[in-house]
N, C-alpha and C. Protein backbone atom coordinates (compact mmCIF):
# COMPACT_ATOMS: atom_id res chain seq x y z
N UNK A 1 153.90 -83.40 -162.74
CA UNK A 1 154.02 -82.20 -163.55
C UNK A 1 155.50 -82.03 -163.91
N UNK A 2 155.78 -82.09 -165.60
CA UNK A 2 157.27 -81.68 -165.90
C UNK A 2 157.75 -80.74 -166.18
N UNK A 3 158.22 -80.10 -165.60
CA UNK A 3 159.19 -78.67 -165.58
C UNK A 3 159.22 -78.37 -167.20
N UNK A 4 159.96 -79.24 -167.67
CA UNK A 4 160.47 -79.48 -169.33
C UNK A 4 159.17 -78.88 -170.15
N UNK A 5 157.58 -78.80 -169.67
CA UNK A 5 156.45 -78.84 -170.28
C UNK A 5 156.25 -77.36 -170.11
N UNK A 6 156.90 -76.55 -168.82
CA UNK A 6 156.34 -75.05 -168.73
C UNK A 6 157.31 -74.23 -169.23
N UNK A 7 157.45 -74.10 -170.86
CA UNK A 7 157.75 -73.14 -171.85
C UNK A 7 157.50 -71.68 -171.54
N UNK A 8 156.19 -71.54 -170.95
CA UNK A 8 156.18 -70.13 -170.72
C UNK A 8 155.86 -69.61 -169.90
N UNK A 9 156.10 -68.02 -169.78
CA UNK A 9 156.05 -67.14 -168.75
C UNK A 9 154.78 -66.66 -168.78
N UNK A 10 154.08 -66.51 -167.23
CA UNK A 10 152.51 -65.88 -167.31
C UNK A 10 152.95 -65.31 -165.83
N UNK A 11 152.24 -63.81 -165.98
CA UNK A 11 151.88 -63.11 -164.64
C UNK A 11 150.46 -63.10 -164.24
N UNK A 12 150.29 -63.27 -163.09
CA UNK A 12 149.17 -63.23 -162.64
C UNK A 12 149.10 -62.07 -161.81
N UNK A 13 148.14 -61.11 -161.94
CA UNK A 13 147.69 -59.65 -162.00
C UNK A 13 146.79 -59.48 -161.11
N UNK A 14 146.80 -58.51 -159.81
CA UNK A 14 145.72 -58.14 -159.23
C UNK A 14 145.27 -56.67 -159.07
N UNK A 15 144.44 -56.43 -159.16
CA UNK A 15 143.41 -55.03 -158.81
C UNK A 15 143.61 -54.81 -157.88
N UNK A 16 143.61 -52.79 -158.48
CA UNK A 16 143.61 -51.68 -157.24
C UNK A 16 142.89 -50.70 -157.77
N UNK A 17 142.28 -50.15 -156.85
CA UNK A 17 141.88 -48.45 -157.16
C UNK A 17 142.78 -47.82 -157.04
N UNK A 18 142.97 -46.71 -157.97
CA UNK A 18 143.71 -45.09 -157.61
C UNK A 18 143.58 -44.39 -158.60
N UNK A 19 143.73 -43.18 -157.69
CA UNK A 19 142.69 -42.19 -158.33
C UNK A 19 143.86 -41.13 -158.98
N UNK A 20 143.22 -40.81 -160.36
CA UNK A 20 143.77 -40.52 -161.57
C UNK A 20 144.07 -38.90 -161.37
N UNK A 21 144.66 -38.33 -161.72
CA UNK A 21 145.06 -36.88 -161.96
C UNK A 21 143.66 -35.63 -161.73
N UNK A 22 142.56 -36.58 -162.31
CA UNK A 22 141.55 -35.71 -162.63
C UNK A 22 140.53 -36.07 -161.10
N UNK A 23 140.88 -36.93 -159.94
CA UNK A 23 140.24 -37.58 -159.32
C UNK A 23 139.46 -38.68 -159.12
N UNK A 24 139.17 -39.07 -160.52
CA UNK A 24 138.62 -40.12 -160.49
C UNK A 24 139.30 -41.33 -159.89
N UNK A 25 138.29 -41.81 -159.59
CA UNK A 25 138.96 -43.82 -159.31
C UNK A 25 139.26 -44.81 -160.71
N UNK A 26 140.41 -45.06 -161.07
CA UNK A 26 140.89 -45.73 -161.55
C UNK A 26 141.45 -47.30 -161.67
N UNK A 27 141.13 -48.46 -162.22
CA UNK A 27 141.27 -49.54 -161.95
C UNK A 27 142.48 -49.89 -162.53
N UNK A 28 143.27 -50.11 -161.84
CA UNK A 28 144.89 -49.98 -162.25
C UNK A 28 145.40 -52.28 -162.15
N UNK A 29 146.05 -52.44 -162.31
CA UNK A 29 146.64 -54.23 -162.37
C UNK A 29 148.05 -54.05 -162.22
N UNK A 30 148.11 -54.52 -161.05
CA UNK A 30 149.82 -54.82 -160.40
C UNK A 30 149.83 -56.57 -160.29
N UNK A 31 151.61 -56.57 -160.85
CA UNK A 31 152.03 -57.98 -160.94
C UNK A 31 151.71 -58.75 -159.31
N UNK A 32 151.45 -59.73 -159.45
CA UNK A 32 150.97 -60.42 -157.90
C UNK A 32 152.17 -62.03 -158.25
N UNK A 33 152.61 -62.48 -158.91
CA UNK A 33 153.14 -63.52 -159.17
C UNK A 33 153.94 -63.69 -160.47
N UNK A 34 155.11 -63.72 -160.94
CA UNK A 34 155.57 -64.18 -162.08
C UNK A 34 155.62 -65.63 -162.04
N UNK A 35 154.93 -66.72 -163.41
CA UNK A 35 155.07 -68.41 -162.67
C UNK A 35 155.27 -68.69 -164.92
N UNK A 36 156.04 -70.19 -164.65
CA UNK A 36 156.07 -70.75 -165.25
C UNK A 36 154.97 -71.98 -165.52
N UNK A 37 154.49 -71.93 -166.77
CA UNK A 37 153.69 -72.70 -167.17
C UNK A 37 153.64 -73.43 -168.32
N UNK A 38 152.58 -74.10 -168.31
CA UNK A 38 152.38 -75.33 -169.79
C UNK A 38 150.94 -74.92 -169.96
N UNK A 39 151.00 -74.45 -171.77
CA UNK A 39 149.74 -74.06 -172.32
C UNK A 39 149.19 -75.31 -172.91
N UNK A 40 147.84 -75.51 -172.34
CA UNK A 40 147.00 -76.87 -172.72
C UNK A 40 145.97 -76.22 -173.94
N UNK A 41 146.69 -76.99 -175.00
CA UNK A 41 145.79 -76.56 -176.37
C UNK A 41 144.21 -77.13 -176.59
N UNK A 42 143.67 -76.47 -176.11
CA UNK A 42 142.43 -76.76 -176.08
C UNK A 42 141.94 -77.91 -175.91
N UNK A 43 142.48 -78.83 -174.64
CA UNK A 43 142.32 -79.93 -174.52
C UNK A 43 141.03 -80.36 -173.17
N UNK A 44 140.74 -79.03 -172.79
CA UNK A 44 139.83 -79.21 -171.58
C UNK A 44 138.36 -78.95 -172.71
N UNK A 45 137.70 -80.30 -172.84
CA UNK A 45 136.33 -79.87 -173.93
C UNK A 45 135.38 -79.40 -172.99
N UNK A 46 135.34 -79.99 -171.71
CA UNK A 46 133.58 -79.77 -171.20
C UNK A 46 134.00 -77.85 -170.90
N UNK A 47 134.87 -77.81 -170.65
CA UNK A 47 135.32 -76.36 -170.28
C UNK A 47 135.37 -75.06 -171.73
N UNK A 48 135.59 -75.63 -172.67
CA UNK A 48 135.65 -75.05 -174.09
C UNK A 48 134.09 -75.08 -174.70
N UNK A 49 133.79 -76.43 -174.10
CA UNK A 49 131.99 -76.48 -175.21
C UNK A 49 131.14 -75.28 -174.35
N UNK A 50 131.57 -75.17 -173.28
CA UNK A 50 130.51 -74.50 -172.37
C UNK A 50 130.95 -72.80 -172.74
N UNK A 51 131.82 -72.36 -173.00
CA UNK A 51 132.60 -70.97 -173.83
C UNK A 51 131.47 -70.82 -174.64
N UNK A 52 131.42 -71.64 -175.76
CA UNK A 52 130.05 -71.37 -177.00
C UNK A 52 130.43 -70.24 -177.85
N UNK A 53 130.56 -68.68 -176.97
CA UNK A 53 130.74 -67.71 -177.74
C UNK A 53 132.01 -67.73 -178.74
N UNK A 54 131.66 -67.32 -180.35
CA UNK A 54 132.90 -67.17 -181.03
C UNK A 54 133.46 -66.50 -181.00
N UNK A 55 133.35 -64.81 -180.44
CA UNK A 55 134.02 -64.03 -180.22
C UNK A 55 134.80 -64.08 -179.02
N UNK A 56 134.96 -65.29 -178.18
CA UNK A 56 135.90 -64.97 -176.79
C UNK A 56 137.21 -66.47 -177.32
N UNK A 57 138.12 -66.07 -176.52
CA UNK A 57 139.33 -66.69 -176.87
C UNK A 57 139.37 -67.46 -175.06
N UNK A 58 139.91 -68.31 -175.11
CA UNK A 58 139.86 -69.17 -174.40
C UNK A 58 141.15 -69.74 -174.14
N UNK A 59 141.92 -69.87 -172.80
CA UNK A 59 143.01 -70.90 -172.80
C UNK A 59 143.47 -71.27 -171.56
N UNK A 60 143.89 -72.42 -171.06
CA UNK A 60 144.16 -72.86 -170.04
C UNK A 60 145.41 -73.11 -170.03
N UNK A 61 145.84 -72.34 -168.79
CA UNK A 61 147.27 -73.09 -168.12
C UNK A 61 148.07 -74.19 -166.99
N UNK A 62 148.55 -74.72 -166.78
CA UNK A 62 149.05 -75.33 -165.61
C UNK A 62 150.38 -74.71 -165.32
N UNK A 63 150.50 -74.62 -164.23
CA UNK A 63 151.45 -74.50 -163.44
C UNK A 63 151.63 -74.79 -162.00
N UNK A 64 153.00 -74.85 -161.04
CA UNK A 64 153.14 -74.97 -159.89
C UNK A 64 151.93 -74.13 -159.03
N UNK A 65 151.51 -74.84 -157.55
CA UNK A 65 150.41 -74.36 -156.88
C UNK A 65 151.50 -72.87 -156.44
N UNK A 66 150.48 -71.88 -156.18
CA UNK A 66 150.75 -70.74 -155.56
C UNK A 66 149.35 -70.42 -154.99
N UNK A 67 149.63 -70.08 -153.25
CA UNK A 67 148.35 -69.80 -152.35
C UNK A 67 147.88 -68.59 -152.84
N UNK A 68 146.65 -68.44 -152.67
CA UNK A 68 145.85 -67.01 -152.71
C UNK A 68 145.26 -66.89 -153.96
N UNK A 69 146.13 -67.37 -155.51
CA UNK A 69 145.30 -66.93 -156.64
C UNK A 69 143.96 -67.54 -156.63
N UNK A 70 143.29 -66.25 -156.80
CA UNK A 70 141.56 -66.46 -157.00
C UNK A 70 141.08 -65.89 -158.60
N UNK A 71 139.59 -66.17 -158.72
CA UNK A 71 139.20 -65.58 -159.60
C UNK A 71 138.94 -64.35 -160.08
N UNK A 72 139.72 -63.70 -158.76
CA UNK A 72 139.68 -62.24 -158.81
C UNK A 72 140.61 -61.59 -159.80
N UNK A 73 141.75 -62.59 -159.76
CA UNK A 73 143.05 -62.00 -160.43
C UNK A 73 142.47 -62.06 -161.80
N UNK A 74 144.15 -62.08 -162.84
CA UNK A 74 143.89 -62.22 -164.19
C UNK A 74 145.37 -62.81 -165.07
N UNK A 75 145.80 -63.37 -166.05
CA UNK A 75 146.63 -63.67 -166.36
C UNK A 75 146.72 -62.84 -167.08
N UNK A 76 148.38 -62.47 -167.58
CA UNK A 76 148.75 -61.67 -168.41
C UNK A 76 149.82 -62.48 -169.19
N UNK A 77 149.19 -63.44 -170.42
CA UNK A 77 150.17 -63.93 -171.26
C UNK A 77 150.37 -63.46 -172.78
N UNK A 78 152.03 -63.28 -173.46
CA UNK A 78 151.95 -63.07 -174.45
C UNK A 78 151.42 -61.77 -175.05
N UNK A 79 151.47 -60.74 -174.20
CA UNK A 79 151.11 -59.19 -174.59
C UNK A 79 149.31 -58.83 -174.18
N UNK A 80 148.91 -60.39 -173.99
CA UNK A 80 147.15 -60.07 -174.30
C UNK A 80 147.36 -60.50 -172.41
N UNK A 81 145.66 -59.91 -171.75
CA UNK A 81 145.32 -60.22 -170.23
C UNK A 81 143.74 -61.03 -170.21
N UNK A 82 143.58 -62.05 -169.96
CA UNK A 82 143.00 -62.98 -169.86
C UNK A 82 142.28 -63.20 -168.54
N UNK A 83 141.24 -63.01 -168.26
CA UNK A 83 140.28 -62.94 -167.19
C UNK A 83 140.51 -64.45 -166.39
N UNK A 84 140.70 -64.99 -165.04
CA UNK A 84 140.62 -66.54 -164.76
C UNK A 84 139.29 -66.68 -164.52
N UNK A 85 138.50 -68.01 -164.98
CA UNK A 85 137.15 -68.06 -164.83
C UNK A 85 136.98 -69.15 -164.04
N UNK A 86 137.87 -70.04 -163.95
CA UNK A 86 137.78 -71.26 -162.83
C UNK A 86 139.65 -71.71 -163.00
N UNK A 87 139.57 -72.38 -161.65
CA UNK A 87 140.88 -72.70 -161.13
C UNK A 87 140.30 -74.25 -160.65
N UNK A 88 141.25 -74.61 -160.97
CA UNK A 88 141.39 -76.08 -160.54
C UNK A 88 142.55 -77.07 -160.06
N UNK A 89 142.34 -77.29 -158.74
CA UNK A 89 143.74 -77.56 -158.15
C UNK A 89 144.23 -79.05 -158.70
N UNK A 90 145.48 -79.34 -158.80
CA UNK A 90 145.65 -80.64 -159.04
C UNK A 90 146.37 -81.23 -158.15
N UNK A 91 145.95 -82.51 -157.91
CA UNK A 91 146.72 -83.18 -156.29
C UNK A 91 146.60 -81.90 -155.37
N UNK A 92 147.90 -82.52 -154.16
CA UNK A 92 147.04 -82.25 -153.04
C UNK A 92 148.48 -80.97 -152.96
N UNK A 93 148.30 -79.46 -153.41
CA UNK A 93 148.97 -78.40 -153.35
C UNK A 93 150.19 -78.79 -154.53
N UNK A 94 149.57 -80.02 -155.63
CA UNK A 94 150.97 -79.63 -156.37
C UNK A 94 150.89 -78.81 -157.61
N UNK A 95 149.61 -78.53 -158.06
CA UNK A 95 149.44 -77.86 -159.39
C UNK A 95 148.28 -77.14 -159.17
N UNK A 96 148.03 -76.16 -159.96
CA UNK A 96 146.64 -75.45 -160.52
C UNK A 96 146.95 -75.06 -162.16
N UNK A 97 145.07 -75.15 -162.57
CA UNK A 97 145.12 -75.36 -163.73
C UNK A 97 144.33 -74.17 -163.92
N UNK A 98 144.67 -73.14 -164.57
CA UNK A 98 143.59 -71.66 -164.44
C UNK A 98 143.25 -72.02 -165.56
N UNK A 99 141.84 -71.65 -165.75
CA UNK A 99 141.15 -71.77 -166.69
C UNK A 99 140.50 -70.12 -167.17
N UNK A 100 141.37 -69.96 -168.45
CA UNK A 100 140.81 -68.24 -168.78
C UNK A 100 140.54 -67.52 -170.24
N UNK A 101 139.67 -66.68 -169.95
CA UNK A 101 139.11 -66.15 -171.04
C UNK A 101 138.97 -64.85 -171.55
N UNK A 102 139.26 -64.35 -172.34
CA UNK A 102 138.76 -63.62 -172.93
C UNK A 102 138.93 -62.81 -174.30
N UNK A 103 137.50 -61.76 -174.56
CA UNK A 103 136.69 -61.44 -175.58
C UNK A 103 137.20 -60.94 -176.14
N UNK A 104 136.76 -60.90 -177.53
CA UNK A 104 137.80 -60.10 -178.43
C UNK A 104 137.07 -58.19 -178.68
N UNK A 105 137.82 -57.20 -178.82
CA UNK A 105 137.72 -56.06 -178.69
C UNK A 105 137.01 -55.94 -180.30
């Protein structure tokens, strides 16, 4: 994996409850990781053909391994937040490749 290849900045975001002025429970997203990455232009097909829907946006990143991110989290690249739908480690703790999506409003 070349350094030279991760152009950009992605946070990876995790969930909390708290409860809003009015009491309610609120689903709030705190930063869990700032990481450098390399955006793979739609080069994962079996992962893109299986998307299907035209209304969802789709994109995968690589970057350095970091323990704990699950599919729980979410990426936050480029102003838009992107759901992770599968992770995929590469070698043995040197990369993960999040694989993420989402729909358009």
């Amino acid at each position: 994996m070349k350094a030279g290849k991760m152009v950009h900045v992605i946070d990876v975001q995790q969930a909390s409850m708290t409860v809003n002025a009015a009491g309610t429970p609120v689903q709030t997203w705190s930063k869990l990781a700032t990481l450098r990455a390399e955006l793979i232009e739609q080069s994962t097909e079996e992962f893109l053909r299986g998307a299907g829907d035209t209304g969802v946006t789709t994109l995968a990143f690589r970057t350095r391994h970091v323990s704990g991110i699950t599919t729980d989290h979410r990426v936050s690249f480029d102003g838009a937040a992107f759901d992770i739908e599968e992770i995929v480690a590469i070698g043995r703790r040197r990369g993960l490749e999040l694989r993420c999506k989402r729909g358009q409003p």
